[in-house]
C-alpha atoms as a PDB file:
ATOM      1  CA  UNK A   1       0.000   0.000   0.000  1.00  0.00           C
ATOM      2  CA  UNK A   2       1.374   3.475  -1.220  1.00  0.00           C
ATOM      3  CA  UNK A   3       0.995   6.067   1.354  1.00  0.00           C
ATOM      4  CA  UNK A   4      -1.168   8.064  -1.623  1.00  0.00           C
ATOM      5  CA  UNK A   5      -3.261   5.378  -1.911  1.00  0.00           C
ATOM      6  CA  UNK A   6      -4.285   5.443   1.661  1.00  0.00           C
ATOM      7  CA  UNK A   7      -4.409   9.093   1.631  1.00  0.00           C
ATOM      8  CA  UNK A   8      -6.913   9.494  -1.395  1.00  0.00           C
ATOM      9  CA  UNK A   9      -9.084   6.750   0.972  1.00  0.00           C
ATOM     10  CA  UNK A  10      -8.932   9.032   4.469  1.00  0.00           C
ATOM     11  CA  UNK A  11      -9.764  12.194   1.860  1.00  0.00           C
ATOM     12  CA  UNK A  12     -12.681  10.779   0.243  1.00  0.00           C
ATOM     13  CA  UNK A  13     -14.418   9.632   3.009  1.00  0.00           C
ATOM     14  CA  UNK A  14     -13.163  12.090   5.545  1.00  0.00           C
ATOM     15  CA  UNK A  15     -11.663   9.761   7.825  1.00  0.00           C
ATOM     16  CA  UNK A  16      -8.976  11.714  10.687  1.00  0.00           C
ATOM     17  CA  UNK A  17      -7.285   8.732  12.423  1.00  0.00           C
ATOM     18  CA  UNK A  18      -3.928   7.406  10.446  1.00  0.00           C
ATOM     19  CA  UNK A  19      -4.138   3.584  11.970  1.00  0.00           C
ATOM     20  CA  UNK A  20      -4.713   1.308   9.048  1.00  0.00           C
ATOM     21  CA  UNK A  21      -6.483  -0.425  11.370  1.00  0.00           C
ATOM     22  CA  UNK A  22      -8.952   1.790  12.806  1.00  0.00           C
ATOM     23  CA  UNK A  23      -9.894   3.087   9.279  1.00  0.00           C
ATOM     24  CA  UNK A  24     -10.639  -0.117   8.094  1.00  0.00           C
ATOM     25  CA  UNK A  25     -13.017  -0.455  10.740  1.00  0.00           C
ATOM     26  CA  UNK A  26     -15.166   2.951  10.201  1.00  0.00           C
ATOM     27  CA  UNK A  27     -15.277   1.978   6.675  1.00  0.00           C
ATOM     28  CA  UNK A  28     -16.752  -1.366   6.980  1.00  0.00           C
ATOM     29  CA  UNK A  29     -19.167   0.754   9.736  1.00  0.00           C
ATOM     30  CA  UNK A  30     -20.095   2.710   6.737  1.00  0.00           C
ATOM     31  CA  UNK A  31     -20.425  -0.651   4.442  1.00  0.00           C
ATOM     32  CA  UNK A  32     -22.971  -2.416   6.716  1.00  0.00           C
ATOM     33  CA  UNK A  33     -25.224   0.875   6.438  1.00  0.00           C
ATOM     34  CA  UNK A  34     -25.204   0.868   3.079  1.00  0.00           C
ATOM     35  CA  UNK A  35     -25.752  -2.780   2.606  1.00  0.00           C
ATOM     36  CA  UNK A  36     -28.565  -3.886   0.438  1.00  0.00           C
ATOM     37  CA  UNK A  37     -30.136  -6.020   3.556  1.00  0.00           C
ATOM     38  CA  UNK A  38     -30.949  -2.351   5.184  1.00  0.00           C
ATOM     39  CA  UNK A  39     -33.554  -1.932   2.538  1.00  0.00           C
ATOM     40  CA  UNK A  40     -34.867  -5.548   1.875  1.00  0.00           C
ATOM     41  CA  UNK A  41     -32.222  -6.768  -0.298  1.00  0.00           C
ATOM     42  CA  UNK A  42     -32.540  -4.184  -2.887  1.00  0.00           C
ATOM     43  CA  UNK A  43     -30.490  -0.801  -3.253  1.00  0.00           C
ATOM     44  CA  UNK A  44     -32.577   1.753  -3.148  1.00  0.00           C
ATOM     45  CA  UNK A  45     -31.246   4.129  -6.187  1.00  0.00           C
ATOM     46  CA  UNK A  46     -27.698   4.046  -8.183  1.00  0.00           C
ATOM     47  CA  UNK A  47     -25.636   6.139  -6.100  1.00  0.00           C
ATOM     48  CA  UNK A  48     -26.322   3.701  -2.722  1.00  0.00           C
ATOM     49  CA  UNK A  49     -24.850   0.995  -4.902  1.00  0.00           C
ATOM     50  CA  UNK A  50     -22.073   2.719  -6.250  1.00  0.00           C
ATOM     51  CA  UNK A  51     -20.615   3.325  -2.856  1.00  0.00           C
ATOM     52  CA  UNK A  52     -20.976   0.070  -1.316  1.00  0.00           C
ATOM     53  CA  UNK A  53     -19.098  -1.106  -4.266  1.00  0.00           C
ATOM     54  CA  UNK A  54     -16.614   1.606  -3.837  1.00  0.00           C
ATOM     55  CA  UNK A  55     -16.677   0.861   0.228  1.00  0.00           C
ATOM     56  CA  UNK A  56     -16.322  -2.986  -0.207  1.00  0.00           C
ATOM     57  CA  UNK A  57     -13.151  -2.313  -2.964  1.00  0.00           C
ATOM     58  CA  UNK A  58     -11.624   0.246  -0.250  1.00  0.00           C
ATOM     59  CA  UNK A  59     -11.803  -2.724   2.699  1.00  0.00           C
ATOM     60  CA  UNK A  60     -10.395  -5.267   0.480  1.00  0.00           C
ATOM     61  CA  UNK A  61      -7.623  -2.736  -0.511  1.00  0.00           C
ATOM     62  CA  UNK A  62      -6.885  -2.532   3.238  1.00  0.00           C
ATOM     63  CA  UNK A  63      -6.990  -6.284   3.537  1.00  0.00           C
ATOM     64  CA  UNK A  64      -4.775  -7.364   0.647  1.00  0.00           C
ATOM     65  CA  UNK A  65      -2.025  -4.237   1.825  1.00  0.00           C
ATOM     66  CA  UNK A  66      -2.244  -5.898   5.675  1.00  0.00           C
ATOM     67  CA  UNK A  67      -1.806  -9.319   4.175  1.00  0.00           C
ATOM     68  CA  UNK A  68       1.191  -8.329   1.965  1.00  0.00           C
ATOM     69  CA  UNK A  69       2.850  -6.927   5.054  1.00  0.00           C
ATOM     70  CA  UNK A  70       2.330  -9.890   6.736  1.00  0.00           C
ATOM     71  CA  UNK A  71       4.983 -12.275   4.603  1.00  0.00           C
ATOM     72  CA  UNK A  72       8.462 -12.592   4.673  1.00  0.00           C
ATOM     73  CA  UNK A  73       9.817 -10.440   1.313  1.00  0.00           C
ATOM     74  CA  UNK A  74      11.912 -12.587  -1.420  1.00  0.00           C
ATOM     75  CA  UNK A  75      14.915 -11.096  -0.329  1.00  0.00           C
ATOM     76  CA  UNK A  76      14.977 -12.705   3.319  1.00  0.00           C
ATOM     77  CA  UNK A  77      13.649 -15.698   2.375  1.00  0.00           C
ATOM     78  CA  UNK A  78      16.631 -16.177   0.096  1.00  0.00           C
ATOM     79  CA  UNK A  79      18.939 -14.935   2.882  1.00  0.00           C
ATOM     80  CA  UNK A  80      17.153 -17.624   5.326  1.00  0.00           C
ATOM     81  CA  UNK A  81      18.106 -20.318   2.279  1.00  0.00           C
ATOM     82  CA  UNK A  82      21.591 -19.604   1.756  1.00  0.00           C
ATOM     83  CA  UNK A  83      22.579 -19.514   5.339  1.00  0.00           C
ATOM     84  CA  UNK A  84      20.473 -22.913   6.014  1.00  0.00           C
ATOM     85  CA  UNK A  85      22.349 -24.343   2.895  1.00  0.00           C
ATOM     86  CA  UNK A  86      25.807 -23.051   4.170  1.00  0.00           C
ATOM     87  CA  UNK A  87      24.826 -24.442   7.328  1.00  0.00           C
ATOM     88  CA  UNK A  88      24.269 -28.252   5.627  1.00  0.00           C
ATOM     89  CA  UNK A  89      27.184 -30.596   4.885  1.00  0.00           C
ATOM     90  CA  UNK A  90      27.643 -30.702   0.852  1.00  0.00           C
ATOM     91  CA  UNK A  91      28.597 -33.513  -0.594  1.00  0.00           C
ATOM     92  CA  UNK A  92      31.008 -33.536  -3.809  1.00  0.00           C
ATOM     93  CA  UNK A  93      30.155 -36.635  -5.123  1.00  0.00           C
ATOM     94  CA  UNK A  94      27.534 -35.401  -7.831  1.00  0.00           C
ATOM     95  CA  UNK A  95      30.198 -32.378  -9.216  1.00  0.00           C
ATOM     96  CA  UNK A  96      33.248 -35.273  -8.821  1.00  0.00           C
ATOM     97  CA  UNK A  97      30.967 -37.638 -10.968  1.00  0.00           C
ATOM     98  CA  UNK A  98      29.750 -34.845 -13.942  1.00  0.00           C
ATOM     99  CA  UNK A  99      33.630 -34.428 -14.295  1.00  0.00           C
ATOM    100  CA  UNK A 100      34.682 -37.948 -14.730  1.00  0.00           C
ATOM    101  CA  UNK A 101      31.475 -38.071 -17.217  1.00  0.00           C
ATOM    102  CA  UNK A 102      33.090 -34.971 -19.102  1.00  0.00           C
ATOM    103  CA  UNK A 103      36.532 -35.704 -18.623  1.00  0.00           C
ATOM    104  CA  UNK A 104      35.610 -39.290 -20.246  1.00  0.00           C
ATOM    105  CA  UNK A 105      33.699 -37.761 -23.474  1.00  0.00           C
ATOM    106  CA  UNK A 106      35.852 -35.764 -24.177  1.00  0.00           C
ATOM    107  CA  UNK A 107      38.999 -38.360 -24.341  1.00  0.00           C
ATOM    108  CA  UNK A 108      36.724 -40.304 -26.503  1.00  0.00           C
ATOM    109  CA  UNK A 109      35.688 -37.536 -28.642  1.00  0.00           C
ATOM    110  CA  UNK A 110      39.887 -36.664 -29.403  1.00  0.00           C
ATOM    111  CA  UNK A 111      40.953 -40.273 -29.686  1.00  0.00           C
ATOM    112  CA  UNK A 112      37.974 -40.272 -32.366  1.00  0.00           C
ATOM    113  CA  UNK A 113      39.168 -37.695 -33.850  1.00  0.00           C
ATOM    114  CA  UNK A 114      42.928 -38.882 -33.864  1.00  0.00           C
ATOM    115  CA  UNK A 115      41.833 -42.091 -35.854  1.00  0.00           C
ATOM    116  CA  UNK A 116      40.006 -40.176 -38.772  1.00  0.00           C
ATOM    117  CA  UNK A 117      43.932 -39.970 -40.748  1.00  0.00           C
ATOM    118  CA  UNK A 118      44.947 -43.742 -40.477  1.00  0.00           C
ATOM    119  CA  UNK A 119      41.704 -44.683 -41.709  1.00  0.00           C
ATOM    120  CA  UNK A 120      41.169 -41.951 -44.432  1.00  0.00           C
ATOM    121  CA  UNK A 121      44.829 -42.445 -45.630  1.00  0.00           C
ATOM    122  CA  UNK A 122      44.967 -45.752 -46.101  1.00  0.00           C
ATOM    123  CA  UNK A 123      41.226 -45.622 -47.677  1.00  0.00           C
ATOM    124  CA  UNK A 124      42.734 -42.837 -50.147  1.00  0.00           C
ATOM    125  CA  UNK A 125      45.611 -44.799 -51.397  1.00  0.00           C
ATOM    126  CA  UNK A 126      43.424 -47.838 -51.755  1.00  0.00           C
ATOM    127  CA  UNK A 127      41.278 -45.967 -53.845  1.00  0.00           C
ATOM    128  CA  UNK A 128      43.780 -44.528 -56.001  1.00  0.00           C
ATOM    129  CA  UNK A 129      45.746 -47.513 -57.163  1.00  0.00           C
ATOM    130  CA  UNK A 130      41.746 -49.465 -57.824  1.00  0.00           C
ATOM    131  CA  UNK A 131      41.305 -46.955 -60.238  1.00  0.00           C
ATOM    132  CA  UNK A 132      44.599 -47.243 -61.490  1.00  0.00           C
ATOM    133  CA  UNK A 133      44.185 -50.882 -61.604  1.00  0.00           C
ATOM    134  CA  UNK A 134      40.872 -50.891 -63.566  1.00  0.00           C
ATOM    135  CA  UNK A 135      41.699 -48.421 -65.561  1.00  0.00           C
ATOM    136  CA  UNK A 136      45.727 -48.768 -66.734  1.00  0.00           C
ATOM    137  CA  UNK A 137      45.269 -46.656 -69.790  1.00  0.00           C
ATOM    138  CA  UNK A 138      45.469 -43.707 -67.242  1.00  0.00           C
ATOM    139  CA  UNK A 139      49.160 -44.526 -66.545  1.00  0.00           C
ATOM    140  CA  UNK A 140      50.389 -45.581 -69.480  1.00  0.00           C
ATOM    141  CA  UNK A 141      49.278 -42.315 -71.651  1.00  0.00           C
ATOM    142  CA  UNK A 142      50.645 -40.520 -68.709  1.00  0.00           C
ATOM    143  CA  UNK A 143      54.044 -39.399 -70.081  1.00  0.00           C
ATOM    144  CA  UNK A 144      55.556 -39.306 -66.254  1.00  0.00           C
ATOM    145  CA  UNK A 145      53.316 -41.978 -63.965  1.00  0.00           C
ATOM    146  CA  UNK A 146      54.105 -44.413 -66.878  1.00  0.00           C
ATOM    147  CA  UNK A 147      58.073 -44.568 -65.922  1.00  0.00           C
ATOM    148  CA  UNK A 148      57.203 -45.403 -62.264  1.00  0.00           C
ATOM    149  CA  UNK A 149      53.920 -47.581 -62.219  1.00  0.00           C
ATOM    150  CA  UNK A 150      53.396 -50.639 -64.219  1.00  0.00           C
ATOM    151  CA  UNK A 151      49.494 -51.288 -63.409  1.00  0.00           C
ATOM    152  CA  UNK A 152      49.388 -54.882 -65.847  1.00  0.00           C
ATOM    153  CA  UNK A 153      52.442 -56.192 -63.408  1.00  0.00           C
ATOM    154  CA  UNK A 154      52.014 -58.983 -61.057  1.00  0.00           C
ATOM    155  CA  UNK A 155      54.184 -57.133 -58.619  1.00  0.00           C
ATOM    156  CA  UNK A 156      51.338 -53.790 -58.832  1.00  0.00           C
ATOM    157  CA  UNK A 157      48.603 -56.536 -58.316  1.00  0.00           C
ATOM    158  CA  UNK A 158      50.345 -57.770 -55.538  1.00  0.00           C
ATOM    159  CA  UNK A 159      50.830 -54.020 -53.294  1.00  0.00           C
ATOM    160  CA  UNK A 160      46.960 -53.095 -54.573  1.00  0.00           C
ATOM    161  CA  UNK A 161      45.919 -56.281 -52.927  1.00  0.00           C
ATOM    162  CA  UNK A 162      48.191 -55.659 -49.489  1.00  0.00           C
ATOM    163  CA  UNK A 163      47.537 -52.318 -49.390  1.00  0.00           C
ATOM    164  CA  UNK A 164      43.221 -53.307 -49.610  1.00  0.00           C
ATOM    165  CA  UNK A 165      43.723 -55.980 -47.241  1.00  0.00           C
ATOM    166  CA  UNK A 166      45.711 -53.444 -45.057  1.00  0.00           C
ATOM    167  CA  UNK A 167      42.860 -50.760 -45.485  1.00  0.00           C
ATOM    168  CA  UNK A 168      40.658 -53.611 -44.256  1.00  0.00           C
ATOM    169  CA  UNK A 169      42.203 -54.110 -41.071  1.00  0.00           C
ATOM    170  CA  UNK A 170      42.915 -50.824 -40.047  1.00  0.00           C
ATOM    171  CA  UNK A 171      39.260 -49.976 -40.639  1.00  0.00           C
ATOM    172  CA  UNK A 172      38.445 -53.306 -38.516  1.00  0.00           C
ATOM    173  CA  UNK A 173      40.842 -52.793 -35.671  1.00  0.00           C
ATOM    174  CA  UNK A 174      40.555 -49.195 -35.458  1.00  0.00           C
ATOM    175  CA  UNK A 175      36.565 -49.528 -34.729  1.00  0.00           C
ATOM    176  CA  UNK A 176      37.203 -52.538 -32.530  1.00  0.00           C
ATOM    177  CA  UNK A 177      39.631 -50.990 -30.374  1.00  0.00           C
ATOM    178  CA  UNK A 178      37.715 -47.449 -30.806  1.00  0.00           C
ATOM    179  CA  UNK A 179      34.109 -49.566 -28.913  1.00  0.00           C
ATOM    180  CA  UNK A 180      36.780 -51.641 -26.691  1.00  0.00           C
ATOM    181  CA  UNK A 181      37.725 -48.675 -24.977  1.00  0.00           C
ATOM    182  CA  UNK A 182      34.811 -46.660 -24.747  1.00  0.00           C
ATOM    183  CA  UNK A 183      33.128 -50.086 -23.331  1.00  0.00           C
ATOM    184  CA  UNK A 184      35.675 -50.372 -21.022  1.00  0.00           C
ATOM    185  CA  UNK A 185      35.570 -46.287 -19.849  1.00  0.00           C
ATOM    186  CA  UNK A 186      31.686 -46.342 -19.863  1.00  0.00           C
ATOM    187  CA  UNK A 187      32.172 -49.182 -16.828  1.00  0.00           C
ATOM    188  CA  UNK A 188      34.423 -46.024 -15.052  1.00  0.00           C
ATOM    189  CA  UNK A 189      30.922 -44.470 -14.312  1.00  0.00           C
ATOM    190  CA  UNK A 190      29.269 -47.644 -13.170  1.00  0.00           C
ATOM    191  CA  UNK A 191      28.690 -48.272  -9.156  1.00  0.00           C
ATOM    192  CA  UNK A 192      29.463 -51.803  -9.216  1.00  0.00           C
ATOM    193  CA  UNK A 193      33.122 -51.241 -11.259  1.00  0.00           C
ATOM    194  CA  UNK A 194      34.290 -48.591  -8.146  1.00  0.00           C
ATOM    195  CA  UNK A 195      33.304 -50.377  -5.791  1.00  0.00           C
ATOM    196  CA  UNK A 196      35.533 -53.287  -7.456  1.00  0.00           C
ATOM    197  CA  UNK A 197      38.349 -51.125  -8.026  1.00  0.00           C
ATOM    198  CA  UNK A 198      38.229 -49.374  -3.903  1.00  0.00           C
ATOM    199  CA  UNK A 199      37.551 -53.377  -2.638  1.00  0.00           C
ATOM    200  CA  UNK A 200      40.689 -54.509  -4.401  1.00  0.00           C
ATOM    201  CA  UNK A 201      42.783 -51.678  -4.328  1.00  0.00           C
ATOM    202  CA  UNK A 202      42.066 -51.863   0.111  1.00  0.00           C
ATOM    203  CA  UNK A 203      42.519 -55.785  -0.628  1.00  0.00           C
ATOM    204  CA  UNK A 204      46.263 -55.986  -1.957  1.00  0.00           C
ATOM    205  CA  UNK A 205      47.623 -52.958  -0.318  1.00  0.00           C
ATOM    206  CA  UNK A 206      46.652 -54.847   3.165  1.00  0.00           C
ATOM    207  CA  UNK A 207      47.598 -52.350   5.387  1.00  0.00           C
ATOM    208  CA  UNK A 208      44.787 -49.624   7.186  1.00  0.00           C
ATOM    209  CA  UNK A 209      46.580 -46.779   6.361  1.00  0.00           C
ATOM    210  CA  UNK A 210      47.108 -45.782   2.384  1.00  0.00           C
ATOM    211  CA  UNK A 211      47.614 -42.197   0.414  1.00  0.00           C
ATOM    212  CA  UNK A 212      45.934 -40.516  -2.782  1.00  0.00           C
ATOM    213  CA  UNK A 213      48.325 -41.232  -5.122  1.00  0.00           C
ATOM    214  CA  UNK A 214      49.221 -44.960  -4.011  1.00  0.00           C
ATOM    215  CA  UNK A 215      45.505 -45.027  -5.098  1.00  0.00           C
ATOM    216  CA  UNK A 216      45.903 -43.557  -8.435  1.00  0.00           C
ATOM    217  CA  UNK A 217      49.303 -45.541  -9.363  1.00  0.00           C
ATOM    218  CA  UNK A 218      47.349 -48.707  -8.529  1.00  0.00           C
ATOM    219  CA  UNK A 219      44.637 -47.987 -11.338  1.00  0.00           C
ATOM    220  CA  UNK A 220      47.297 -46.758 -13.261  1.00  0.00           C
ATOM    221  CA  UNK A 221      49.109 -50.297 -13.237  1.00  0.00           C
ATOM    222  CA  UNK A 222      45.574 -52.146 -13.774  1.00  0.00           C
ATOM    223  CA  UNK A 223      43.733 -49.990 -16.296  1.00  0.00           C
ATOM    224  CA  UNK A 224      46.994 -49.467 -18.846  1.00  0.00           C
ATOM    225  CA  UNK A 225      49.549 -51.895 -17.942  1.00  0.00           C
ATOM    226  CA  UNK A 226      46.973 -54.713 -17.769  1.00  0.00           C
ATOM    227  CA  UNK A 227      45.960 -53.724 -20.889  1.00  0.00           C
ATOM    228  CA  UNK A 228      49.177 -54.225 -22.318  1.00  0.00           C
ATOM    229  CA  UNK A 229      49.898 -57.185 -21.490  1.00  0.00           C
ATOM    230  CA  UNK A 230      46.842 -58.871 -22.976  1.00  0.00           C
ATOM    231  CA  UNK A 231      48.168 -56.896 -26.276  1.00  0.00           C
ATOM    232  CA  UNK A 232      51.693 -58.985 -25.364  1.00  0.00           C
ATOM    233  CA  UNK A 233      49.971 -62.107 -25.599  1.00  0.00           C
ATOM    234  CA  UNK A 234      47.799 -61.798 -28.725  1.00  0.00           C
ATOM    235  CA  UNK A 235      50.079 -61.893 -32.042  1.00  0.00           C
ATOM    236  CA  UNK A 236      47.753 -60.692 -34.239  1.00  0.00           C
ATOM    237  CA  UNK A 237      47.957 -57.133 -32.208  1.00  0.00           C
ATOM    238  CA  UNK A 238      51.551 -57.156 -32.038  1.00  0.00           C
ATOM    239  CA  UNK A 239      52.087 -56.832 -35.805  1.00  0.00           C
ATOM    240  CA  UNK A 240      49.209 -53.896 -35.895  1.00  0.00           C
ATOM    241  CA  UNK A 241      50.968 -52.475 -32.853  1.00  0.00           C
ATOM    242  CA  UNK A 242      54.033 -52.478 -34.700  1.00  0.00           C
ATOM    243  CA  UNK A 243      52.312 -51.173 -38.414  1.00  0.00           C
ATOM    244  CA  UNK A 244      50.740 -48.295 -35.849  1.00  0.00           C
ATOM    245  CA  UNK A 245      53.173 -47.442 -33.280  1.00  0.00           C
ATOM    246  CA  UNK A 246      51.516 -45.967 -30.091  1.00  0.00           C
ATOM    247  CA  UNK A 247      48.139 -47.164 -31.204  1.00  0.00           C
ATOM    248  CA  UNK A 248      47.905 -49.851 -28.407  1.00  0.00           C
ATOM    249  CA  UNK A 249      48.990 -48.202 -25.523  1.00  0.00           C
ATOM    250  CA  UNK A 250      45.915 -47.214 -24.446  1.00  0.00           C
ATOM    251  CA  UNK A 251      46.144 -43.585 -24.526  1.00  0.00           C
ATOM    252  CA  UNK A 252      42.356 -42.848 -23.791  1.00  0.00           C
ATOM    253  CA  UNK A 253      43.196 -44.111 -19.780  1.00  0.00           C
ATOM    254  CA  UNK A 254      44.732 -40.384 -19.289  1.00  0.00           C
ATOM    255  CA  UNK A 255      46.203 -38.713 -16.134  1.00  0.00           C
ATOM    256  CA  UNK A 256      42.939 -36.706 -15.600  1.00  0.00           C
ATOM    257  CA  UNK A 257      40.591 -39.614 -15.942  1.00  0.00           C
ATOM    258  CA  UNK A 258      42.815 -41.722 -13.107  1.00  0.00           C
ATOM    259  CA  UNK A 259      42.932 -38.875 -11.431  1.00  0.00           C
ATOM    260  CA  UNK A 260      39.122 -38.281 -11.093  1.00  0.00           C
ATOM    261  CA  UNK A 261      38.018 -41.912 -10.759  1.00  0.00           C
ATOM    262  CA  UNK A 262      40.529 -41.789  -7.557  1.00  0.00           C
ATOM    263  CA  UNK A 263      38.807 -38.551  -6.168  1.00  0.00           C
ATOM    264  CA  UNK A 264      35.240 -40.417  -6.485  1.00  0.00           C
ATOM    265  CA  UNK A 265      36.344 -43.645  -5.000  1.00  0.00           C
ATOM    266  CA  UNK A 266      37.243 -41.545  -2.228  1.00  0.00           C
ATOM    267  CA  UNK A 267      34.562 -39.362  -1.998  1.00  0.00           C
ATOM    268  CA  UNK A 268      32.160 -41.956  -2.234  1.00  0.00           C
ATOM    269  CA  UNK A 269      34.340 -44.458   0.316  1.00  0.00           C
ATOM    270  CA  UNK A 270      34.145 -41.503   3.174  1.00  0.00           C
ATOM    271  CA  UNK A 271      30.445 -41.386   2.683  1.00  0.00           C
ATOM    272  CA  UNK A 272      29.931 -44.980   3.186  1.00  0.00           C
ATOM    273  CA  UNK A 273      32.064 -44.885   6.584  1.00  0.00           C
ATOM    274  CA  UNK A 274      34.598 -47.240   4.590  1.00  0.00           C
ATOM    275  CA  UNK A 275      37.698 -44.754   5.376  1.00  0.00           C
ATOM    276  CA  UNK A 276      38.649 -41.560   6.657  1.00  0.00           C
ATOM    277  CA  UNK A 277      40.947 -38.637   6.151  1.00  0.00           C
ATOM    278  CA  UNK A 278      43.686 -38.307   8.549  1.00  0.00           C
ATOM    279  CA  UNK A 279      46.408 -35.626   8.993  1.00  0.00           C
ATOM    280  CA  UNK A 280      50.306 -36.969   8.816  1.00  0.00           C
ATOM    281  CA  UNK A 281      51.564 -33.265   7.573  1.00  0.00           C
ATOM    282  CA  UNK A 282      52.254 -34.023   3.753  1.00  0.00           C
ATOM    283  CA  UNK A 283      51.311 -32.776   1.184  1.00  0.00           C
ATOM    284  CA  UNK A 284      49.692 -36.257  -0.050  1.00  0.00           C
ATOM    285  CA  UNK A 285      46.299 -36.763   0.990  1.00  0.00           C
ATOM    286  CA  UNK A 286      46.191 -39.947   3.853  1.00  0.00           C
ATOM    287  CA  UNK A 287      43.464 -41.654   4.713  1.00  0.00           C
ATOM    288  CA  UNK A 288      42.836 -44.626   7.154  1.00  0.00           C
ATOM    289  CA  UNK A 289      40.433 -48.168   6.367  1.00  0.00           C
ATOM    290  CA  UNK A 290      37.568 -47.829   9.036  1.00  0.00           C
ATOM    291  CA  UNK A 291      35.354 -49.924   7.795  1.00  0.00           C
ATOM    292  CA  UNK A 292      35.083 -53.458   6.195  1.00  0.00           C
ATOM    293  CA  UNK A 293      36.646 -54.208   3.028  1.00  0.00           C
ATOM    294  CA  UNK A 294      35.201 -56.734   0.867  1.00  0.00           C
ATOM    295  CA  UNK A 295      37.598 -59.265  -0.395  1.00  0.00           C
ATOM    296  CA  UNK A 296      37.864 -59.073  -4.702  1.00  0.00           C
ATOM    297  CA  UNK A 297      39.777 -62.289  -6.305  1.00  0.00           C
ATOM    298  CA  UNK A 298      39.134 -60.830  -9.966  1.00  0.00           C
ATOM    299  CA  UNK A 299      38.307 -57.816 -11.706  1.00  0.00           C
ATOM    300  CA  UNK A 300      36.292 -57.034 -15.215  1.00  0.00           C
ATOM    301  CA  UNK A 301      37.396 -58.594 -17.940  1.00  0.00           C
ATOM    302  CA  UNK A 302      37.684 -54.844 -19.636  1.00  0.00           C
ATOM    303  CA  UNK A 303      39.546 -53.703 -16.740  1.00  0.00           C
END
């Protein structure tokens, strides 16, 4: 309520007293007498009705401004939130998990990305000696290609049909190892793989007491050294390893991805009672086993 709005009220119907209160009440003195039930239910000319109407808008003007003044404004009730939210433990986990998610798409996205030249390469020079296969009149009316390339030679025959089957595996292997590994990171973000990883990580290190980064050199040694030795074992992806240096080594486990896995198995560990943080004075965060560990004798196949 304005104070000229309340005003323009006391002035029209020549009310003295300034309490909201009290004026309401003369003015709903002066409603009753000019209710219609004073004269049988009916008013008794035009101006009688227009000011009860007037009257009855002037009370609920009153009532509506005392009502207002009653509740809390937006701005403390906000003020009430954040300090009840400040006052509330927060937990990390959610934020800790949305950045493994993020930190694992985009890996996959760039190690897509990094694959699109083998492929496209090989594909290209595939391409380029079919036609020059089918078609060997191209070459030999060439008055330079025809000194190098010999397309009607067994020995051209032979590199067009390597360099297809090559193409062929590279396209094969690529994709395989492409879904492999974003199988095997998708499992990262599944409940049952952590708690796998925490159970056998507390397992072999068989002690109560343990630090951050023995943590993340532990996954470190399963998810990328493991991998490479099933790559040891398996011929076939020795020879591609050798055709693609690098490809194998499983570049898409990065630091940031061990890194973040290792911050939510903690996070999550401390909420479950499992462990706790305690305070030795270095710089590497130590926590102590508080809880029981379950006892892993295998992990995924993927991991």
């Amino acid at each position: 309520m304005t104070e000229k709005d309340f005003d323009k009220i006391k002035l029209k119907y020549n009310i003295k007293v300034t309490d909201p209160e009290s004026v309401r009440d003369l003015l709903t003195k002066e409603l009753a007498s000019h209710h219609p039930d004073k004269t049988g239910g009916n008013f008794p000319d035009e101006q009688t009705e227009k000011t009860f109407h007037e009257l009855s808008d002037a009370v609920a003007y009153l009532d509506n401004t005392r009502s207002n003044q009653q509740l809390i404004p937006i701005s403390s009730v906000t003020e009430i939130v954040k300090i009840v939210s400040q006052m509330m433990p927060q937990s990390k986990i959610p934020a800790t998990e949305t950045l493994l998610k993020n930190t694992i798409q985009e890996v996959i996205r760039d190690h897509r990305t990094g694959l699109v030249f083998p492929r496209f390469t090989s594909a290209s020079l595939t391409v380029i000696l079919t036609f020059l296969f089918l078609f060997p009149k191209t070459v030999t009316e060439h008055p330079i290609l025809k000194l190098y390339l010999h397309p009607g030679t067994q020995l051209f025959g032979m590199v067009w049909l390597t360099l297809v089957c090559l193409t062929a595996l590279i396209w094969i292997y690529t994709y395989r190892h492409e879904e492999r590994n974003k199988r095997m990171l998708s499992k990262l973000k599944l409940a049952s793989v952590q708690n796998e990883l925490i159970g056998a990580f507390l397992t072999q290190i068989k002690r109560d007491v343990f630090t951050k980064s023995q943590l993340s050199e532990y996954m470190e040694r399963r998810l990328i050294y493991g991998h490479l030795r099933r790559i040891r074992g398996n011929p076939i992806l020795q020879i591609y390893r050798i055709l693609i240096p690098g490809f194998f080594t499983n570049e898409l486990i990065t630091p940031e991805i061990i890194q973040n896995t290792a911050d939510l198995l903690i996070e999550k560990s401390e909420k479950n009672k499992l462990i706790e943080k305690i305070d030795r004075g270095t710089f590497d965060e130590t926590y102590k086993v508080i809880g029981e560990v379950r006892l892993y004798s295998h992990f995924q196949n993927d991991l």
